[in-house]
PDB file of N, CA and C in Angstrom:
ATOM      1  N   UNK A   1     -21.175  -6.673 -33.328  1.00  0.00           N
ATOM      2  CA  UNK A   1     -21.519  -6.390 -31.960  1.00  0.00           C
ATOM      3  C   UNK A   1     -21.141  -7.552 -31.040  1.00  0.00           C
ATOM      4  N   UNK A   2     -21.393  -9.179 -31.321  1.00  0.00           N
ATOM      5  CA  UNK A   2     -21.172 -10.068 -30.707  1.00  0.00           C
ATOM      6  C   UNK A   2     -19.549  -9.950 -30.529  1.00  0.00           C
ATOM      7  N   UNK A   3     -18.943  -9.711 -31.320  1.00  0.00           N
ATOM      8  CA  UNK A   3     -17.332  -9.705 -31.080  1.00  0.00           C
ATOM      9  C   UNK A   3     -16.696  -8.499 -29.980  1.00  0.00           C
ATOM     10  N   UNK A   4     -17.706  -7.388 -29.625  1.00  0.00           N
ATOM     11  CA  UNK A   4     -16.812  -6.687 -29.064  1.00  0.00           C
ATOM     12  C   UNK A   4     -17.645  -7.042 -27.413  1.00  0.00           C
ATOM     13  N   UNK A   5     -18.930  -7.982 -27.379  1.00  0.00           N
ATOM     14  CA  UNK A   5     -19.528  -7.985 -26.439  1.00  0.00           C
ATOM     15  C   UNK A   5     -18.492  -9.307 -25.763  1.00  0.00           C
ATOM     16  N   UNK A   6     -18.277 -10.305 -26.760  1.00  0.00           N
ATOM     17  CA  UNK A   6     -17.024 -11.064 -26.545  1.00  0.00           C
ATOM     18  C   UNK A   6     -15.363 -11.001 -26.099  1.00  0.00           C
ATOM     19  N   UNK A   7     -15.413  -9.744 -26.329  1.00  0.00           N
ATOM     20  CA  UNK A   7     -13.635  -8.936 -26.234  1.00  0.00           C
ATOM     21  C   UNK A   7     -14.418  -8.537 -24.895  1.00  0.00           C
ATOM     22  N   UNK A   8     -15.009  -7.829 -24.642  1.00  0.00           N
ATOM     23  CA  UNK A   8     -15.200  -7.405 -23.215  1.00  0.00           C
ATOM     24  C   UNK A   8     -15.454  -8.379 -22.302  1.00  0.00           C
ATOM     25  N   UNK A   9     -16.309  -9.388 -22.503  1.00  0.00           N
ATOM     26  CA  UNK A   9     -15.883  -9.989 -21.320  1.00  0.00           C
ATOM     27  C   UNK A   9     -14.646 -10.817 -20.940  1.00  0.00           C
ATOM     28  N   UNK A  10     -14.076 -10.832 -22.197  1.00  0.00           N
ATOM     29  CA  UNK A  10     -12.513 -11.849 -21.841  1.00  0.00           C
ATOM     30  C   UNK A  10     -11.914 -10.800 -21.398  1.00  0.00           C
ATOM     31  N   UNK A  11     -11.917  -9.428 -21.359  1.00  0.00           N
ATOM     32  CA  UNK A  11     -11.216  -8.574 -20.115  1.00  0.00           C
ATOM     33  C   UNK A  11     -11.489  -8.554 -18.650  1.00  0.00           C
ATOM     34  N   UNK A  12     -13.291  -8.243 -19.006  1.00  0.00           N
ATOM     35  CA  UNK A  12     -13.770  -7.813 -17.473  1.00  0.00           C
ATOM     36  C   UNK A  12     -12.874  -9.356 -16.718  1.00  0.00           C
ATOM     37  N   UNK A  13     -13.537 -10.495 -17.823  1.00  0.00           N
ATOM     38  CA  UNK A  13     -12.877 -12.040 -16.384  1.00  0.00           C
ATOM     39  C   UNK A  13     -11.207 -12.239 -15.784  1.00  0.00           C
ATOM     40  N   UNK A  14     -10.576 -11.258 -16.809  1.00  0.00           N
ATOM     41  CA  UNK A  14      -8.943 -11.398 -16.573  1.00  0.00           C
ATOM     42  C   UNK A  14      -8.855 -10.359 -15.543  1.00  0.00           C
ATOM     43  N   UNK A  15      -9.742  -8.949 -15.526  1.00  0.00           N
ATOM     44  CA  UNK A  15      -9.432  -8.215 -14.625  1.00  0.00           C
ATOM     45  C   UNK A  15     -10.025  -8.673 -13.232  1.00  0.00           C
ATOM     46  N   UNK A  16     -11.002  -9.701 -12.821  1.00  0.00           N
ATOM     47  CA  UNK A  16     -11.549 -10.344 -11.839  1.00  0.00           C
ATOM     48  C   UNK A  16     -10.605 -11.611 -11.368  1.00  0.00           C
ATOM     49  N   UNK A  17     -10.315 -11.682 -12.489  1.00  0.00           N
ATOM     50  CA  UNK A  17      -9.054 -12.916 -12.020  1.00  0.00           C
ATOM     51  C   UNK A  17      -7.682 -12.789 -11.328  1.00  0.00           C
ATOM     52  N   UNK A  18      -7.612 -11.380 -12.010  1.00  0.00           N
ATOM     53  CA  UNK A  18      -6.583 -10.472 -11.368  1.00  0.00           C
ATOM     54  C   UNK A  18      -6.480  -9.967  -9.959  1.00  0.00           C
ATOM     55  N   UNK A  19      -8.162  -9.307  -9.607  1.00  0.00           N
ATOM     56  CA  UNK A  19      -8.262  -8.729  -8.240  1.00  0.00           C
ATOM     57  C   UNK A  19      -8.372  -9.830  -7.597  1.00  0.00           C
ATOM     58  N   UNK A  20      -8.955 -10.998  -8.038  1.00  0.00           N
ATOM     59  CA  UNK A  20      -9.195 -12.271  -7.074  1.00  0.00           C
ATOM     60  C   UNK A  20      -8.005 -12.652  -6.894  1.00  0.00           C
ATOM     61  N   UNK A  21      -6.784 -13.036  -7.452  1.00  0.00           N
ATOM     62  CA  UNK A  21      -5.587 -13.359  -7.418  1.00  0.00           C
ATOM     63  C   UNK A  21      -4.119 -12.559  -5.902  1.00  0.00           C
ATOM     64  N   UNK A  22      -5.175 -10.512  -6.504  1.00  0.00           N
ATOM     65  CA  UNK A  22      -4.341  -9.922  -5.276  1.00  0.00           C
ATOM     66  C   UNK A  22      -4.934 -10.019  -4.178  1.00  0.00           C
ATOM     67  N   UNK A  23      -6.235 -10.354  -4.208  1.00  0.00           N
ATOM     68  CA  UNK A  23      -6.223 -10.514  -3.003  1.00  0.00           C
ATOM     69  C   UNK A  23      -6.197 -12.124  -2.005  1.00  0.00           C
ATOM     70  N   UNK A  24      -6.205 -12.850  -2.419  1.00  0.00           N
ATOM     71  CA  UNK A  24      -5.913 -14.016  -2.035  1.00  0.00           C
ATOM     72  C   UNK A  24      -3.723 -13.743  -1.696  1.00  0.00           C
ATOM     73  N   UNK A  25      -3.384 -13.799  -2.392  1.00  0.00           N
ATOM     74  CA  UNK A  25      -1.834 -13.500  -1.982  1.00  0.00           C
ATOM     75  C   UNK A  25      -1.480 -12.280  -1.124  1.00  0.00           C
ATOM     76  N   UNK A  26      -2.534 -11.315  -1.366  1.00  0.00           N
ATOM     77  CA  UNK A  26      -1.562 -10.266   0.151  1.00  0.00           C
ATOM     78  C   UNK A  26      -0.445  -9.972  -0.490  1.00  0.00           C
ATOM     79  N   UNK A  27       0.134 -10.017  -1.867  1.00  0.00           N
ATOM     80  CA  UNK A  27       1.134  -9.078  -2.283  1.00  0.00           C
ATOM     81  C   UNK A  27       1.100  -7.812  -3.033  1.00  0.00           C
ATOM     82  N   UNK A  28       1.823  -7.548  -2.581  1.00  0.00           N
ATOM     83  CA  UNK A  28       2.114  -5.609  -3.223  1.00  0.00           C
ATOM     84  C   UNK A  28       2.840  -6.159  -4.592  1.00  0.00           C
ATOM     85  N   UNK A  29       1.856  -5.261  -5.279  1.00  0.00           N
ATOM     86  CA  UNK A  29       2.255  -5.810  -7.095  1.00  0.00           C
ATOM     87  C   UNK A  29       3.322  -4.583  -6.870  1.00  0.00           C
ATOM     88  N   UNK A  30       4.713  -5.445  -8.177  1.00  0.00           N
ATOM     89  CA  UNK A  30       5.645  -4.855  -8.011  1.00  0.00           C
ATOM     90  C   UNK A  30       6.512  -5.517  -9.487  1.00  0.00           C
ATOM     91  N   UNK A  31       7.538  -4.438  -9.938  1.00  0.00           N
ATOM     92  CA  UNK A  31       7.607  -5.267 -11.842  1.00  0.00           C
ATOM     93  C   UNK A  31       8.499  -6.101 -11.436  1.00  0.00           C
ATOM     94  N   UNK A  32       8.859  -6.967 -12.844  1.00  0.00           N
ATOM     95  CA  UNK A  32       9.739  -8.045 -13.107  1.00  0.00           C
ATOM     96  C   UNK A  32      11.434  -7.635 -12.233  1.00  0.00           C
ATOM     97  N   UNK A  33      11.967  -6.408 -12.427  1.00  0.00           N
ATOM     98  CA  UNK A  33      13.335  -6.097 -11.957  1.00  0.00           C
ATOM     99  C   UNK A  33      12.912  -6.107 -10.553  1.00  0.00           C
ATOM    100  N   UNK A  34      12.028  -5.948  -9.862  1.00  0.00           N
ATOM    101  CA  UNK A  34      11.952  -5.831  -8.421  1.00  0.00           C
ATOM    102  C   UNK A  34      12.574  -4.209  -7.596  1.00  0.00           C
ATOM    103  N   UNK A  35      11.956  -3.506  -8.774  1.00  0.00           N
ATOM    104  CA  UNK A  35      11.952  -2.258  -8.446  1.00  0.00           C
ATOM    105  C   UNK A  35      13.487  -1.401  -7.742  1.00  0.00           C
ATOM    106  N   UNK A  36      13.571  -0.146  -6.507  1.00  0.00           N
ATOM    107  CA  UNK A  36      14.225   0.556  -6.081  1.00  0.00           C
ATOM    108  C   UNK A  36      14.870  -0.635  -5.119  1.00  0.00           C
ATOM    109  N   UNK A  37      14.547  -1.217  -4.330  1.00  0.00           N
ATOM    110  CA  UNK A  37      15.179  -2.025  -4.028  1.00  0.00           C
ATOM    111  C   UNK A  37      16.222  -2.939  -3.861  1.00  0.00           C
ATOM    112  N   UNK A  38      16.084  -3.388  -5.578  1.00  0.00           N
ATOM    113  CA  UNK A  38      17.257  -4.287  -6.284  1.00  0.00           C
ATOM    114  C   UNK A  38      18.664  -3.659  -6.417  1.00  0.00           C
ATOM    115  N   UNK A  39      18.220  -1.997  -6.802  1.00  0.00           N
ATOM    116  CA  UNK A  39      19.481  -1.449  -7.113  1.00  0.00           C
ATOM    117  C   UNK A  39      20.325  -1.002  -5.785  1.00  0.00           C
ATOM    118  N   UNK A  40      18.925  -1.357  -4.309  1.00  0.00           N
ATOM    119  CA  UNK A  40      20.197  -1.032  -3.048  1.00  0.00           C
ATOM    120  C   UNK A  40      19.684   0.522  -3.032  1.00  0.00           C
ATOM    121  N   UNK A  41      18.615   1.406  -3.054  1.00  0.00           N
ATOM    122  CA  UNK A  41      17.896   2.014  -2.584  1.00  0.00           C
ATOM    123  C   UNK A  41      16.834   1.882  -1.731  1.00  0.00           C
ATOM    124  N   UNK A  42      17.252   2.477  -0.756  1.00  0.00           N
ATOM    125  CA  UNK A  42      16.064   2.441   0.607  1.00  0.00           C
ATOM    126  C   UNK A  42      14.869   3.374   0.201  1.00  0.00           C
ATOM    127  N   UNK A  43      15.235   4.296  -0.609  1.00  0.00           N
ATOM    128  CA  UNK A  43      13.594   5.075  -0.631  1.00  0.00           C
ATOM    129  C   UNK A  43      14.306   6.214  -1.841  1.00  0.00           C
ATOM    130  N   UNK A  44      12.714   6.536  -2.025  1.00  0.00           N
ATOM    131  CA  UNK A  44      13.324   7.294  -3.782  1.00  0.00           C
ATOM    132  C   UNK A  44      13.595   8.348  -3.376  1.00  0.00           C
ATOM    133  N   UNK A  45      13.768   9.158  -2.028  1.00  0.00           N
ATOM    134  CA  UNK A  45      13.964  11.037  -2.081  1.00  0.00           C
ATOM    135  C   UNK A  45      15.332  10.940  -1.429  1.00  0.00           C
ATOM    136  N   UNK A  46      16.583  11.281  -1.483  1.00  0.00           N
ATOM    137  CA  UNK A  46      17.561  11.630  -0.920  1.00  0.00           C
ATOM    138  C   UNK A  46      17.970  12.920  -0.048  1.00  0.00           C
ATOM    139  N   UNK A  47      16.601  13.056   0.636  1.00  0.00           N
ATOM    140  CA  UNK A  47      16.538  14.807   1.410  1.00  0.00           C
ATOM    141  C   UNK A  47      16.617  14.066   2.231  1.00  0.00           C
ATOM    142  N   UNK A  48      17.364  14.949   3.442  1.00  0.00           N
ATOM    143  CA  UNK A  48      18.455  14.859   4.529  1.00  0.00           C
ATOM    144  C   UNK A  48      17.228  14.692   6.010  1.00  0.00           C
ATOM    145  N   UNK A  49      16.085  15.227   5.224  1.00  0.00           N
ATOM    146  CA  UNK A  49      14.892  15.323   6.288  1.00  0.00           C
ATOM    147  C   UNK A  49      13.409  15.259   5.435  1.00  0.00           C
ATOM    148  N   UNK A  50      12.589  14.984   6.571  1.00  0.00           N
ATOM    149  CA  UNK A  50      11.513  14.162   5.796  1.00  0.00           C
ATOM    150  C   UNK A  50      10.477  15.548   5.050  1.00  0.00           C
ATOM    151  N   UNK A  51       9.734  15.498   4.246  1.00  0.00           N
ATOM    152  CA  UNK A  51       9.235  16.924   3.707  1.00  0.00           C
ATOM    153  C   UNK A  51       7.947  16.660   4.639  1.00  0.00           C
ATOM    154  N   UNK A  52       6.952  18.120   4.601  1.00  0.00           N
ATOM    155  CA  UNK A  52       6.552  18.538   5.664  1.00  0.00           C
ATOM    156  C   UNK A  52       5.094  17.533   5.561  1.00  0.00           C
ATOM    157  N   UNK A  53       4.942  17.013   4.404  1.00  0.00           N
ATOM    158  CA  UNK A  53       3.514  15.921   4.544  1.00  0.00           C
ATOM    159  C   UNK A  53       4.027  14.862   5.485  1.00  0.00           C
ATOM    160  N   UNK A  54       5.336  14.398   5.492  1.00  0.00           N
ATOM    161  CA  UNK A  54       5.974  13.169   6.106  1.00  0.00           C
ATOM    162  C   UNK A  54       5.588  13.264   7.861  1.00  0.00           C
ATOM    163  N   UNK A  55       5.728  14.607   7.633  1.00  0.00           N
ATOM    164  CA  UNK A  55       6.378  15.258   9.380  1.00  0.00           C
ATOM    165  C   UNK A  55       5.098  14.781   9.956  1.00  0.00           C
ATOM    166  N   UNK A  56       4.250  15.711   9.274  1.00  0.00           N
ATOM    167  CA  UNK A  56       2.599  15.811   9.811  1.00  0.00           C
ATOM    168  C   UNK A  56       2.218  14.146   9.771  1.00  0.00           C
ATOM    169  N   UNK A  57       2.452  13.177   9.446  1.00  0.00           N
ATOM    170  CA  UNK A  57       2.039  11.537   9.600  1.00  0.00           C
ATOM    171  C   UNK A  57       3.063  11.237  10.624  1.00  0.00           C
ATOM    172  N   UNK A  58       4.026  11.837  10.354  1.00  0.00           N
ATOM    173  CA  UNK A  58       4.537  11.118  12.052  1.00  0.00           C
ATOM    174  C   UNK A  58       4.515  11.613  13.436  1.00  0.00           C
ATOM    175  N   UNK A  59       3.932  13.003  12.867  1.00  0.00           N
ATOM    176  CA  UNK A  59       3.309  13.505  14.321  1.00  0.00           C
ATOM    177  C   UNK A  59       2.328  12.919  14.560  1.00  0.00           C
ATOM    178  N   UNK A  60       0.901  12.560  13.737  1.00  0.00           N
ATOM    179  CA  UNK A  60       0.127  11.917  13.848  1.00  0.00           C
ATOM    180  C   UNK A  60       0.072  10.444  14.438  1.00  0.00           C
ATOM    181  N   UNK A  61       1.049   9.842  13.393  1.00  0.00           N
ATOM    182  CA  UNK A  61       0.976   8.571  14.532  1.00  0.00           C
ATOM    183  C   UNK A  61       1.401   8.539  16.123  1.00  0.00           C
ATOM    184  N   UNK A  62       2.470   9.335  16.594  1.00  0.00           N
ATOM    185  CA  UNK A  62       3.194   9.804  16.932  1.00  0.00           C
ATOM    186  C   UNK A  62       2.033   9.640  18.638  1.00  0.00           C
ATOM    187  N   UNK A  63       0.995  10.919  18.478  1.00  0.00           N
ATOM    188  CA  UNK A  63      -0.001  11.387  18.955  1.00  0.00           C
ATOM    189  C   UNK A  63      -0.978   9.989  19.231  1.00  0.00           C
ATOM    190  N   UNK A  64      -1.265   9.494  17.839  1.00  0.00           N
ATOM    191  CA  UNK A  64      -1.763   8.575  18.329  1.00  0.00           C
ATOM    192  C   UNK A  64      -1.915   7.095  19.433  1.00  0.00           C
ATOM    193  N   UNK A  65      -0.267   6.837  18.747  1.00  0.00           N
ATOM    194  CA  UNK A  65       0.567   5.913  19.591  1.00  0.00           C
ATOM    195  C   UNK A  65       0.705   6.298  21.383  1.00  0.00           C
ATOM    196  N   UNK A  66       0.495   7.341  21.621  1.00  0.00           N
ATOM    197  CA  UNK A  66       0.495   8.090  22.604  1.00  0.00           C
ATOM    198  C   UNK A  66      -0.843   8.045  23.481  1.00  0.00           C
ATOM    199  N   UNK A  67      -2.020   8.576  22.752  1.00  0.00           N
ATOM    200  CA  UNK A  67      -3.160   8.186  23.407  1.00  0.00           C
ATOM    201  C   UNK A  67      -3.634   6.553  23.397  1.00  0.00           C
ATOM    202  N   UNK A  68      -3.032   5.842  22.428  1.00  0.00           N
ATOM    203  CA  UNK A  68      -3.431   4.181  23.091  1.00  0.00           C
ATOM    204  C   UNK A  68      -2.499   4.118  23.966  1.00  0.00           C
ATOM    205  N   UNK A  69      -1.957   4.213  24.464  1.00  0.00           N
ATOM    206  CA  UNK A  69      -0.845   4.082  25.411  1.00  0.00           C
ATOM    207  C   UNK A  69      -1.588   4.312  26.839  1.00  0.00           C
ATOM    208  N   UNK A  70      -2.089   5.729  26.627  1.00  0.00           N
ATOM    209  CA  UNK A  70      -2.692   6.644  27.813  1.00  0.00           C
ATOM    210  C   UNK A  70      -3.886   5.825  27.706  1.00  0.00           C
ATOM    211  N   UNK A  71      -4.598   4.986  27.253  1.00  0.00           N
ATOM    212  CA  UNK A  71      -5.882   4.546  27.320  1.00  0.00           C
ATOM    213  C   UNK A  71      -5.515   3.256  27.820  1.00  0.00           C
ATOM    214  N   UNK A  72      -4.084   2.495  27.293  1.00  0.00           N
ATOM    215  CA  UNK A  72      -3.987   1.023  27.572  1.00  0.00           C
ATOM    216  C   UNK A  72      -3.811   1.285  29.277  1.00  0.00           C
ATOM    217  N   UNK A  73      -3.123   2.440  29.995  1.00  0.00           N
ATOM    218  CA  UNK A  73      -2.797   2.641  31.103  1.00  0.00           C
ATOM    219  C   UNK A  73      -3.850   2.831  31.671  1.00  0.00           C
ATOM    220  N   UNK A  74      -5.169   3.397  31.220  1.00  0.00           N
ATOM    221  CA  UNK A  74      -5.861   4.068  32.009  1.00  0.00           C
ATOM    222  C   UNK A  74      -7.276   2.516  32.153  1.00  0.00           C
ATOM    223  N   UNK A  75      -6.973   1.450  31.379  1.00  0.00           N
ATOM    224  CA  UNK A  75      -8.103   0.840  31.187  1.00  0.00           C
ATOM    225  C   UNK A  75      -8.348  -0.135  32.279  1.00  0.00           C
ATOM    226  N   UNK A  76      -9.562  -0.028  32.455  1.00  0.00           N
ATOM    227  CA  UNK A  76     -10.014  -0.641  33.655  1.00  0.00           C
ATOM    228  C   UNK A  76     -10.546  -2.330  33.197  1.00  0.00           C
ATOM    229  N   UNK A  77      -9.917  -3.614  33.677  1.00  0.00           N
ATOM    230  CA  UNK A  77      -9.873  -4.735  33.440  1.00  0.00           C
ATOM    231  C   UNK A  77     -10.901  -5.325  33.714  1.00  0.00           C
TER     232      UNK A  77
END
């Protein structure tokens, strides 16, 4: 029992060491080759247009970007 109460915590502290680690650096974990990137790909779908979840987030921001706009105009100093 002592050995597996021992194996667990030398995980739980590597996996705390881990989240403490991402978050102190602010980097996007990413593998050793450096992913789609390296090979000179901009993005993994080669459709000519964005699919319809894409559309709906950039209408959204879209909209949004729009009403701070209308609010930055409308705001009283």
């Amino acid at each position: 029992m002592s050995t597996f109460l021992l194996a667990f915590a030398f995980f739980l502290v590597m996996v705390v060491a881990m989240a403490i680690g991402y978050l102190l650096q602010r980097k996007s974990i990413s593998g050793s080759c450096g992913g789609l990137g390296a090979l000179g790909i901009e993005k993994a779908c080669d459709c000519p247009e964005p699919c319809d979840r894409k559309k709906a987030r950039m209408e959204k921001a879209e909209a949004r970007e729009k009403k701070l706009k209308e609010w930055q105009e409308n705001q009283i100093l």
